[in-house]
C-alpha atoms as a PDB file:
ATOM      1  CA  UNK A   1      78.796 -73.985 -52.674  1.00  0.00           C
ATOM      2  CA  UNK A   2      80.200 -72.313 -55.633  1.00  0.00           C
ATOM      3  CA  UNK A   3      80.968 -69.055 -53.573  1.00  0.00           C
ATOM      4  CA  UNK A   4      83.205 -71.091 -51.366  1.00  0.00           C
ATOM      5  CA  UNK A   5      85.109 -72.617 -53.556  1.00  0.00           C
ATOM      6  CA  UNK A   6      88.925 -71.192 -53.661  1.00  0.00           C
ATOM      7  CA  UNK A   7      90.204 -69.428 -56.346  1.00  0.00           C
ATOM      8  CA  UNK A   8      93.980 -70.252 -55.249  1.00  0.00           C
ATOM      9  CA  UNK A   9      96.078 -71.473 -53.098  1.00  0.00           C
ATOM     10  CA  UNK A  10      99.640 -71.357 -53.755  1.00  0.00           C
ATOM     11  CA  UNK A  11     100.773 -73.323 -50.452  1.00  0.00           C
ATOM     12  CA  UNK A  12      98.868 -76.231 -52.040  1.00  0.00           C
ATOM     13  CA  UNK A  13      99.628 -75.561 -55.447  1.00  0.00           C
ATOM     14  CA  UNK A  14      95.771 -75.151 -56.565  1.00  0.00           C
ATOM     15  CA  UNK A  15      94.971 -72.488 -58.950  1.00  0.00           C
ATOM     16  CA  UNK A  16      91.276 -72.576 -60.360  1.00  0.00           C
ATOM     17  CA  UNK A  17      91.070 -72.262 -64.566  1.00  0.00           C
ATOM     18  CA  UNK A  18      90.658 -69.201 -65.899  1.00  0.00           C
ATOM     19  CA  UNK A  19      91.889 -67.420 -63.041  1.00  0.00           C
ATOM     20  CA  UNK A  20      92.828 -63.888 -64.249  1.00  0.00           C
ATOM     21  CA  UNK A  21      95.787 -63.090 -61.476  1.00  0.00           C
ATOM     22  CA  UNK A  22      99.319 -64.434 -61.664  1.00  0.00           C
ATOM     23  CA  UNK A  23      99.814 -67.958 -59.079  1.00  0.00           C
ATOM     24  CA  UNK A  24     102.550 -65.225 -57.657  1.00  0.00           C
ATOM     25  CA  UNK A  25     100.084 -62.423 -56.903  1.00  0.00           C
ATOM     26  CA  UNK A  26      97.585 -64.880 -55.712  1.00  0.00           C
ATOM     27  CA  UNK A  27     100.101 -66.951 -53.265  1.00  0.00           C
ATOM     28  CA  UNK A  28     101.363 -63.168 -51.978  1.00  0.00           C
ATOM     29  CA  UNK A  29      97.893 -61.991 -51.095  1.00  0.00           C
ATOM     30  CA  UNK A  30      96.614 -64.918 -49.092  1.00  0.00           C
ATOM     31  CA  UNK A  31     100.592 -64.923 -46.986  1.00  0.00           C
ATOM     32  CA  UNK A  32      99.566 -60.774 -46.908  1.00  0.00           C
ATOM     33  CA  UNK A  33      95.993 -61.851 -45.419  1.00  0.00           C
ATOM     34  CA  UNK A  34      97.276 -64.518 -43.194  1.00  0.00           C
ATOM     35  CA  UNK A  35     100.039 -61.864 -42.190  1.00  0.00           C
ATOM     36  CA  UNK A  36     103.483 -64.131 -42.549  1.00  0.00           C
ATOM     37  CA  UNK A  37     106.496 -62.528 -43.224  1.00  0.00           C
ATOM     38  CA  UNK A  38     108.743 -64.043 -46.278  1.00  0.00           C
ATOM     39  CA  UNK A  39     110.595 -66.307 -43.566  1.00  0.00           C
ATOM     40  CA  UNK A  40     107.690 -67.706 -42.420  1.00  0.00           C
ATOM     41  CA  UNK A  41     106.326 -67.999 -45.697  1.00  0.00           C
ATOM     42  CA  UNK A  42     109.125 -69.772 -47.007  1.00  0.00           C
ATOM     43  CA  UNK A  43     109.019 -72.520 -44.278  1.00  0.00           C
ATOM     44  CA  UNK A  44     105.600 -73.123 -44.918  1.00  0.00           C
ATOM     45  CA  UNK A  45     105.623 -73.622 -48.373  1.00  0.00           C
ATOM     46  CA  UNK A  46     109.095 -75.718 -47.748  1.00  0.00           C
ATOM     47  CA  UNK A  47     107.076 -78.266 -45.190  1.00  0.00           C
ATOM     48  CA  UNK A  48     103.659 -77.956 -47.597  1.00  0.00           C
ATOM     49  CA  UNK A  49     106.252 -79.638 -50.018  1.00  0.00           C
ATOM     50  CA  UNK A  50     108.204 -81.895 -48.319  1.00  0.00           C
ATOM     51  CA  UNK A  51     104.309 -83.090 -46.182  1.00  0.00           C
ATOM     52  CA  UNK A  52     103.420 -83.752 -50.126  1.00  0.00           C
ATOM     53  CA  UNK A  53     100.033 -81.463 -49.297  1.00  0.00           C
ATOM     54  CA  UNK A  54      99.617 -80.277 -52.972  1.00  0.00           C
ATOM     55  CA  UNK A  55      96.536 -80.700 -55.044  1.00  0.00           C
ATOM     56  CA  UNK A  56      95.284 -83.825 -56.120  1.00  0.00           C
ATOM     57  CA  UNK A  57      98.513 -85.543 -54.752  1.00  0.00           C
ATOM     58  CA  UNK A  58     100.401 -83.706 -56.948  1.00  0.00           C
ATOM     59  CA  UNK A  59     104.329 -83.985 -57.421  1.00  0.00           C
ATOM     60  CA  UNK A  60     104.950 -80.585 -58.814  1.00  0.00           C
ATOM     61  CA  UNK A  61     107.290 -78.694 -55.842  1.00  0.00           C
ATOM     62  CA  UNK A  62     107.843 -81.791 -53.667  1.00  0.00           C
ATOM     63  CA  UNK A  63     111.695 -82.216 -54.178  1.00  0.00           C
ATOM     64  CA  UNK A  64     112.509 -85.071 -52.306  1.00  0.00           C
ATOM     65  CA  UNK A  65     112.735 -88.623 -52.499  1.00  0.00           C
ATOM     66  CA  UNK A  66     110.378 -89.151 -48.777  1.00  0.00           C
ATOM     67  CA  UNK A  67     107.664 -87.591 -49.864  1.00  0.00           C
ATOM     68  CA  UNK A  68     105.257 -86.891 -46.187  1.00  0.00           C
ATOM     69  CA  UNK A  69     108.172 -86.378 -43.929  1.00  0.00           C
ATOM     70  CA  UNK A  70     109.119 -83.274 -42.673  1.00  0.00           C
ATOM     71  CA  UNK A  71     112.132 -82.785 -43.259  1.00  0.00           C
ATOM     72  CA  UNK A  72     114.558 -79.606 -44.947  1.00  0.00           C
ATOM     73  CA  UNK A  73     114.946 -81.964 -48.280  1.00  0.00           C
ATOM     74  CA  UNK A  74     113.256 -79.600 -49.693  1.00  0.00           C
ATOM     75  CA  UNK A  75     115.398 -76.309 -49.241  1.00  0.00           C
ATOM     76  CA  UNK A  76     118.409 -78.703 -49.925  1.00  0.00           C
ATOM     77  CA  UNK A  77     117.066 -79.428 -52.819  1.00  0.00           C
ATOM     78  CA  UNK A  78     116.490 -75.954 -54.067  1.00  0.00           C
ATOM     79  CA  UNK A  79     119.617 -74.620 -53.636  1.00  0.00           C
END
């Protein structure tokens, strides 16, 4: 199962150790390969945040105090 395993995913905020690529270059290739433009990258990483879908429940990126709502906290948040 090795070969399976994901190297990165920046929507979930996973980045295997010793990967050699920058989380940026990684997160832009897979939104190149799923063929989003920035807007629609944006909003998904936005509602990947505010659903709390990170790695290992993580809290890095949520920004909000109702953490698995969707909701624009997030982008609120940001600015």
């Amino acid at each position: 199962f090795a070969v399976l395993e994901p190297t990165a995913d920046g929507f979930r905020n996973y980045l295997r150790v010793g990967e050699k690529l920058s989380p940026e270059t990684l997160l832009l290739d897979r939104a190149y390969m799923l063929r989003l433009t920035a807007p629609q990258m944006t909003v998904l990483i936005g509602g990947m945040r505010a659903l709390n879908a990170n790695v290992a429940q993580s809290h890095h990126g949520v920004l909000t105090d109702r953490p698995e709502t969707l909701t624009s906290d997030f982008f609120v948040n940001l600015l």
